[in-house]
PDB file of N, CA and C in Angstrom:
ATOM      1  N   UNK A   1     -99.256   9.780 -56.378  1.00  0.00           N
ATOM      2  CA  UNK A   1     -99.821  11.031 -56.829  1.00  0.00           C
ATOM      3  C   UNK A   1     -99.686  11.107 -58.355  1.00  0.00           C
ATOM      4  N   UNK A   2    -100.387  11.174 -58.819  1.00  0.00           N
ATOM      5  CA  UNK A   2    -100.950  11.863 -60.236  1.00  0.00           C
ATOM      6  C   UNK A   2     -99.820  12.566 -60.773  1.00  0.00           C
ATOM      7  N   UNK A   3     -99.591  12.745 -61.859  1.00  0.00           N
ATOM      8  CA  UNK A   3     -98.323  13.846 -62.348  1.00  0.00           C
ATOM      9  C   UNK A   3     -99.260  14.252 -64.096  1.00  0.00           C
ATOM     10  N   UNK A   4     -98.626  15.636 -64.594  1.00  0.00           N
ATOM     11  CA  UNK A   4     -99.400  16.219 -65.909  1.00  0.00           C
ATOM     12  C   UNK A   4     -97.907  16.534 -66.017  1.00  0.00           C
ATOM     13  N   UNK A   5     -98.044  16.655 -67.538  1.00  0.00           N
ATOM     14  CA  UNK A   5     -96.632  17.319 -68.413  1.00  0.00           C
ATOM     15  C   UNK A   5     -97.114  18.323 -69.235  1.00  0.00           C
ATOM     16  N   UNK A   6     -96.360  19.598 -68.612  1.00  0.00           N
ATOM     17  CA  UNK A   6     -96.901  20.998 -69.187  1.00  0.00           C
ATOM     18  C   UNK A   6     -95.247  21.345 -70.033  1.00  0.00           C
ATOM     19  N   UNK A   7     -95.547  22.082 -70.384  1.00  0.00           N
ATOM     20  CA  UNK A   7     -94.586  23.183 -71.399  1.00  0.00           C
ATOM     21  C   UNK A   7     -94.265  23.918 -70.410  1.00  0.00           C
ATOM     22  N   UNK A   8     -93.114  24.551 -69.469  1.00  0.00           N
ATOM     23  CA  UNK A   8     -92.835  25.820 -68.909  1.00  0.00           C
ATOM     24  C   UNK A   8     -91.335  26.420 -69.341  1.00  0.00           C
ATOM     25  N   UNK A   9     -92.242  27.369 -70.463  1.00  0.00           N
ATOM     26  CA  UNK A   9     -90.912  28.281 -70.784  1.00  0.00           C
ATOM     27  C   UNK A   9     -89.766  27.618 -71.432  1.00  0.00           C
ATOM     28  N   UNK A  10     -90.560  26.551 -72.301  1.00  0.00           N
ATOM     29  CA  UNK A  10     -90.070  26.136 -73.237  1.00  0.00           C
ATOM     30  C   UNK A  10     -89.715  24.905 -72.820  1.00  0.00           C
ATOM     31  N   UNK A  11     -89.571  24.251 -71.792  1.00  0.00           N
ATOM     32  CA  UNK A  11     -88.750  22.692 -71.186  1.00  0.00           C
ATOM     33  C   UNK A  11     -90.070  22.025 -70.724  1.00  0.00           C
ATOM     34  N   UNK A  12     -89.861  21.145 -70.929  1.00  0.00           N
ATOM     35  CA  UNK A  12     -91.363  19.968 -70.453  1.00  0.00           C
ATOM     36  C   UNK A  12     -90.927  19.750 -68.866  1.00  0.00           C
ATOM     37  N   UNK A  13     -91.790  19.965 -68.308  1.00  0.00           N
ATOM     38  CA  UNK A  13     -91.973  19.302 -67.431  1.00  0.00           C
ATOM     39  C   UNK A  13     -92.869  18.864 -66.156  1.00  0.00           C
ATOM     40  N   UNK A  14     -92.749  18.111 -65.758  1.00  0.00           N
ATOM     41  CA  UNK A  14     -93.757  16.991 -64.803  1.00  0.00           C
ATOM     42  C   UNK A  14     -94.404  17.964 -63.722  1.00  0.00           C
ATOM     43  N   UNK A  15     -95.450  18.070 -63.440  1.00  0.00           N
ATOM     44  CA  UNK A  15     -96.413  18.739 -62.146  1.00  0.00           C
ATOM     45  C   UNK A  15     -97.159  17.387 -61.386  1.00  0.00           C
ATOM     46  N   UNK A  16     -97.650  18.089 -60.286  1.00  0.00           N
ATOM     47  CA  UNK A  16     -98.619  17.270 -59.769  1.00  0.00           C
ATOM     48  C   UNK A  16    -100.011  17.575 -60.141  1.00  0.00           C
ATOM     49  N   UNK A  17    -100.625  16.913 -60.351  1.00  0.00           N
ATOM     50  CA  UNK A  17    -102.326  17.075 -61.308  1.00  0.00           C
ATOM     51  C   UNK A  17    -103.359  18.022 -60.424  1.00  0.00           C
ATOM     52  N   UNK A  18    -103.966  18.974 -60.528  1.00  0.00           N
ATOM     53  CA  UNK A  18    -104.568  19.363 -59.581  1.00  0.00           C
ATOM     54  C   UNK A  18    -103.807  21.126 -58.985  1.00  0.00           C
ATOM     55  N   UNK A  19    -103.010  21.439 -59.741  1.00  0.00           N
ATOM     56  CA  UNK A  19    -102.059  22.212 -59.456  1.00  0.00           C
ATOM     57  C   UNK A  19    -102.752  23.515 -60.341  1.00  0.00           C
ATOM     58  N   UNK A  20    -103.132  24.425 -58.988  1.00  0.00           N
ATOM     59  CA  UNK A  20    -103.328  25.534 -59.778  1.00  0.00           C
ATOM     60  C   UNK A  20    -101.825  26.598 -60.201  1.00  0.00           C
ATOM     61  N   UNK A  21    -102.210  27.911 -60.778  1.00  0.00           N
ATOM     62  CA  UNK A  21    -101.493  28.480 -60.930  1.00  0.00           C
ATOM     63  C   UNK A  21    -100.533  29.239 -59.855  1.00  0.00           C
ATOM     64  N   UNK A  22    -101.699  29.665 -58.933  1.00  0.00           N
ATOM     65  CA  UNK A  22    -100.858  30.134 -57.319  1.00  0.00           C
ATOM     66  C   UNK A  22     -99.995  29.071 -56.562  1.00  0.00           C
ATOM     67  N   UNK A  23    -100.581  27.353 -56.725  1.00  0.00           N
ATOM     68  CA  UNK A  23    -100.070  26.527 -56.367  1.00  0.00           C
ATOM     69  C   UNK A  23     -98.427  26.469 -57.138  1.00  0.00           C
ATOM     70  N   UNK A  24     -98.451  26.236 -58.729  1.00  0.00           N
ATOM     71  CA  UNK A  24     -97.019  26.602 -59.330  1.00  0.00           C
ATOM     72  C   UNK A  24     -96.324  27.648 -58.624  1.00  0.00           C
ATOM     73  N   UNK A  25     -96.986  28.754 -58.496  1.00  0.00           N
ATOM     74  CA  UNK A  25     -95.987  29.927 -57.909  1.00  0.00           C
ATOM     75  C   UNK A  25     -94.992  29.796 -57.294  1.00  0.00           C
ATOM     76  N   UNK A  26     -96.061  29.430 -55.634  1.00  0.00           N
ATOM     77  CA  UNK A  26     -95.470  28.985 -54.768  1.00  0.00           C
ATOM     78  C   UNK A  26     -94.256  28.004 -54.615  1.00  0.00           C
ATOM     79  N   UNK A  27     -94.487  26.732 -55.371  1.00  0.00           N
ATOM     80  CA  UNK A  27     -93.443  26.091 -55.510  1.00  0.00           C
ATOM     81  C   UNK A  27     -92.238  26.826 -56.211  1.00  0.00           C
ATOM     82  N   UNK A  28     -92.589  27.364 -56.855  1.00  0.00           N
ATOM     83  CA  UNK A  28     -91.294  28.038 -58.010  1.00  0.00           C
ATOM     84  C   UNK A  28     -90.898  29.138 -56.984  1.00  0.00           C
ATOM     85  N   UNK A  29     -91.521  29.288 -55.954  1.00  0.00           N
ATOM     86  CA  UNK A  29     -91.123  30.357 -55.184  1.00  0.00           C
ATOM     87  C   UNK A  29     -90.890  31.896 -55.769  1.00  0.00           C
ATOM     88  N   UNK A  30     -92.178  31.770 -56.511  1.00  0.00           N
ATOM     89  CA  UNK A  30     -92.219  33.223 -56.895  1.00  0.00           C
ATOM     90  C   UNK A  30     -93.386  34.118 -56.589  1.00  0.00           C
ATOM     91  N   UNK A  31     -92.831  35.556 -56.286  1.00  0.00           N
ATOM     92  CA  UNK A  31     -94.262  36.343 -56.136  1.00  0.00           C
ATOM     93  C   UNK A  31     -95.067  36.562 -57.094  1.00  0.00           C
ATOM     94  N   UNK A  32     -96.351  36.377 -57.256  1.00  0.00           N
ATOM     95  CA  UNK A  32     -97.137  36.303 -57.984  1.00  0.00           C
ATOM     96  C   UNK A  32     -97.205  38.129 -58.360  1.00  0.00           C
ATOM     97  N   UNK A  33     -97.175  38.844 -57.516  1.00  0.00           N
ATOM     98  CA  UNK A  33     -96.903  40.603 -58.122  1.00  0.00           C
ATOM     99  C   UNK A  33     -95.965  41.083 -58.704  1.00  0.00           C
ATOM    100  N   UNK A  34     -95.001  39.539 -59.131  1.00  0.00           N
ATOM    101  CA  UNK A  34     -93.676  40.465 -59.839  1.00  0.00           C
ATOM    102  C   UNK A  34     -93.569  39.481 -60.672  1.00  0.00           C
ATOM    103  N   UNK A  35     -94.777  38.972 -61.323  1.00  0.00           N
ATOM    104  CA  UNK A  35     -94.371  37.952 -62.678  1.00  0.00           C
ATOM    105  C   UNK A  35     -95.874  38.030 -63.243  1.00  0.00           C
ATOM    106  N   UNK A  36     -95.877  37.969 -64.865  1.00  0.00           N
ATOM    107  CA  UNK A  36     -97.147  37.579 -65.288  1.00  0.00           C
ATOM    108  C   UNK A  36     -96.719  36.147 -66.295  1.00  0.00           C
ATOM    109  N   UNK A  37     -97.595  36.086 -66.156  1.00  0.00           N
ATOM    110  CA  UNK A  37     -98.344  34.462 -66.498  1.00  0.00           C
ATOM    111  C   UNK A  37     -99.244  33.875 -67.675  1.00  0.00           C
ATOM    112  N   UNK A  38     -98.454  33.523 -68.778  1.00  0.00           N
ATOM    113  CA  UNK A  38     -99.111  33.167 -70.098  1.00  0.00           C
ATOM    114  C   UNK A  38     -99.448  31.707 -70.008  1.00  0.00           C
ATOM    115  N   UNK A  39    -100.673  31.467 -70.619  1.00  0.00           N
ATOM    116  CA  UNK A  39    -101.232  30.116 -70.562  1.00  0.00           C
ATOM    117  C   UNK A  39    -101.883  29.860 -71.861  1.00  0.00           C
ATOM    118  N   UNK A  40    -101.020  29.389 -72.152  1.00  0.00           N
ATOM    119  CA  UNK A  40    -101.206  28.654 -74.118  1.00  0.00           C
ATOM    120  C   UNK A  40    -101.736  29.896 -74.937  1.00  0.00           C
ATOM    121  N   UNK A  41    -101.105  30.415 -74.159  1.00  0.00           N
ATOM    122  CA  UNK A  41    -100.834  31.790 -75.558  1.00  0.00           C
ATOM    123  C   UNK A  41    -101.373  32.968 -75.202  1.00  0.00           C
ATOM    124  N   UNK A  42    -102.100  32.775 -73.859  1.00  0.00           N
ATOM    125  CA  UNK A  42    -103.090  33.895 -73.140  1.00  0.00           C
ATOM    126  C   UNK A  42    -103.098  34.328 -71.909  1.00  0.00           C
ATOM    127  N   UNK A  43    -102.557  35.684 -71.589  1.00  0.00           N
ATOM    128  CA  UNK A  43    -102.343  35.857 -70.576  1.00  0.00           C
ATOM    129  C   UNK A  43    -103.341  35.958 -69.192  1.00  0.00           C
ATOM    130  N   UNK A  44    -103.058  35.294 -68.504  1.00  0.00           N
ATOM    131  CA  UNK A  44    -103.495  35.273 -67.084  1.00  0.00           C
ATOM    132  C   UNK A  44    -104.298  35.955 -66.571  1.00  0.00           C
ATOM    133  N   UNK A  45    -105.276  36.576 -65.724  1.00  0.00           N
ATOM    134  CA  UNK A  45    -105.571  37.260 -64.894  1.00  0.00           C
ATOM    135  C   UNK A  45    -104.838  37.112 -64.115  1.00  0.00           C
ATOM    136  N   UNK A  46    -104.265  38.340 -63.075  1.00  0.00           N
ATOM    137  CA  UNK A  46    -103.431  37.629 -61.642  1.00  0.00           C
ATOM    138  C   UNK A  46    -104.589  37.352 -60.938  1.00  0.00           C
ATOM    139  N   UNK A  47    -105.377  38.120 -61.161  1.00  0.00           N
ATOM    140  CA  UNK A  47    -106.760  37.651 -59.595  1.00  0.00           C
ATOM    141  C   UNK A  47    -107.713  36.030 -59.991  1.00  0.00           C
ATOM    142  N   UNK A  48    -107.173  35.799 -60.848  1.00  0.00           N
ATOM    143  CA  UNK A  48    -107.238  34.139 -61.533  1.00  0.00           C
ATOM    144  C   UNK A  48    -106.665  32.827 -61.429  1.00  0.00           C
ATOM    145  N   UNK A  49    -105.344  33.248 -60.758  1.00  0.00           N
ATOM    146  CA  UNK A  49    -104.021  32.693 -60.358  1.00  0.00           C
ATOM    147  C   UNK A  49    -104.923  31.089 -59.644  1.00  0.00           C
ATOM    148  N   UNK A  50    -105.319  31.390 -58.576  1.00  0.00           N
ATOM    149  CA  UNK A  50    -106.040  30.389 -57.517  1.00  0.00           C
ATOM    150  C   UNK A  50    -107.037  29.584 -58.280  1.00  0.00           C
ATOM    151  N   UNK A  51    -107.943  30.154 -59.473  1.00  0.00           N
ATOM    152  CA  UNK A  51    -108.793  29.170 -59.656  1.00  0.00           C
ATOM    153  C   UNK A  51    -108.193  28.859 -61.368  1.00  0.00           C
ATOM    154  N   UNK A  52    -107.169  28.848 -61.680  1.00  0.00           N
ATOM    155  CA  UNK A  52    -106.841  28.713 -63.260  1.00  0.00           C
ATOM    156  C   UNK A  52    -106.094  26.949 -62.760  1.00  0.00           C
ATOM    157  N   UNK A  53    -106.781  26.020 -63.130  1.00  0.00           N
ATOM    158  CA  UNK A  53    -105.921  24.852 -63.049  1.00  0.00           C
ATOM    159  C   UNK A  53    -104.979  24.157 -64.001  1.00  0.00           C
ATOM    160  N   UNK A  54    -103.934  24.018 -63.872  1.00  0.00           N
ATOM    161  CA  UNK A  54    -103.143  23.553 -64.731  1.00  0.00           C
ATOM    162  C   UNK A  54    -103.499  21.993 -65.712  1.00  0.00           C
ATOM    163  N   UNK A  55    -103.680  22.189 -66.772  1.00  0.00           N
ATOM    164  CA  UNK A  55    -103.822  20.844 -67.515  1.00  0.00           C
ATOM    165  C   UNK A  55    -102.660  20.572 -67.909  1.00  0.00           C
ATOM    166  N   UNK A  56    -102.645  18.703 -68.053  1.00  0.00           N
ATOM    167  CA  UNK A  56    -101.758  17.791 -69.340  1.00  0.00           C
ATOM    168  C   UNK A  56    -101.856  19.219 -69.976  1.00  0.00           C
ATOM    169  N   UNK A  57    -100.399  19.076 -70.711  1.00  0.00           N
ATOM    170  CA  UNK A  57    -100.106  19.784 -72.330  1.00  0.00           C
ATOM    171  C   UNK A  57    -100.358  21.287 -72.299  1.00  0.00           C
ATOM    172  N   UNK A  58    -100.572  21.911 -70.973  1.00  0.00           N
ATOM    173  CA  UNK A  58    -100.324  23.069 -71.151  1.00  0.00           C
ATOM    174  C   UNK A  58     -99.144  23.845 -71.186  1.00  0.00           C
ATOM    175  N   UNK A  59     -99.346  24.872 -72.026  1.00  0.00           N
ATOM    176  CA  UNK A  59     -97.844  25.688 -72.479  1.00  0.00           C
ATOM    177  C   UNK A  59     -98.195  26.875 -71.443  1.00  0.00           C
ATOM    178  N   UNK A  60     -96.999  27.193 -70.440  1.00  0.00           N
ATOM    179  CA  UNK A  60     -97.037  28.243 -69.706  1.00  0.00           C
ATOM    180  C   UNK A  60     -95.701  28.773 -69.882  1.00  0.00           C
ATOM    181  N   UNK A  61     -95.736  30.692 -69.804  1.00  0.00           N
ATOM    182  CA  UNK A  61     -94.605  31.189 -69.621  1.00  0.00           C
ATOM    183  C   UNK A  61     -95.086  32.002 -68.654  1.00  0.00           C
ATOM    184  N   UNK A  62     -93.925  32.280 -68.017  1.00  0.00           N
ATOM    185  CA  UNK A  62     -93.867  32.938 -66.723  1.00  0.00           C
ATOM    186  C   UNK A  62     -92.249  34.011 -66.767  1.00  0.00           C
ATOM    187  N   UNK A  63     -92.766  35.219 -66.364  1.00  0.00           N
ATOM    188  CA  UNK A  63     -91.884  36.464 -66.986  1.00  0.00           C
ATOM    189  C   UNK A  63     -92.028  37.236 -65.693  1.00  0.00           C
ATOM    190  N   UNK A  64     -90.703  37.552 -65.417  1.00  0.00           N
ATOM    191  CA  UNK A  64     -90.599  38.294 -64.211  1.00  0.00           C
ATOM    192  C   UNK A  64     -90.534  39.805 -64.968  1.00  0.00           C
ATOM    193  N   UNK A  65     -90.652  40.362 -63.704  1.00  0.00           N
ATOM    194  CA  UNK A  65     -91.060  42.369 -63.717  1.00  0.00           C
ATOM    195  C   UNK A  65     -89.474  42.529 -63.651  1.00  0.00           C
ATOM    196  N   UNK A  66     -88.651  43.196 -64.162  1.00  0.00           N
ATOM    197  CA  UNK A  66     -87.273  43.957 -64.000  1.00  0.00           C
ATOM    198  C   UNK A  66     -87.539  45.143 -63.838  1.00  0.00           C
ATOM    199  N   UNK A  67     -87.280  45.819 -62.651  1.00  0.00           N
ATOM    200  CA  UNK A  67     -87.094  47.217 -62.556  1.00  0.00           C
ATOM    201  C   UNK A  67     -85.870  48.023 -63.065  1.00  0.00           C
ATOM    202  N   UNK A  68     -85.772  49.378 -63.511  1.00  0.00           N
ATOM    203  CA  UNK A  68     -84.694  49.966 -64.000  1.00  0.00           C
ATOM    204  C   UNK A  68     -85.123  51.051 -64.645  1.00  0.00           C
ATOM    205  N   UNK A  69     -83.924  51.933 -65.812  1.00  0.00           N
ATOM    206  CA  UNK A  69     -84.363  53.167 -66.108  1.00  0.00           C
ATOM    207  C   UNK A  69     -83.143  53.555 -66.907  1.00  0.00           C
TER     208      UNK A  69
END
């Protein structure tokens, strides 16, 4: 299998090629309604998640929701 080297949140590292953004999620085991999602400098649509594919050399951050008060 294919592998791409993205930027996430500052540490390089290895994906499988073909990997959308809902696909990352999932693996990272995160809900996609309690995190948004920057992609080389631009944030995400969430309803984009499924068709945004991850390239070589992309810089992603991923930021969870904290509730509080």
């Amino acid at each position: 299998m294919a592998e791409i080297t993205v930027q996430l949140n500052g540490e390089a590292r290895a994906l499988p090629a073909g990997l959308t953004l809902t696909g990352l999620l999932e693996a990272l085991e995160l809900d996609p309604r309690k995190v948004a999602v920057e992609r080389n400098l631009e944030i995400a649509p969430r309803n984009g998640y499924a068709a945004i594919a991850i390239e070589d050399g992309d810089r992603l951050e991923i930021v969870h929701f904290v509730g509080g008060g």
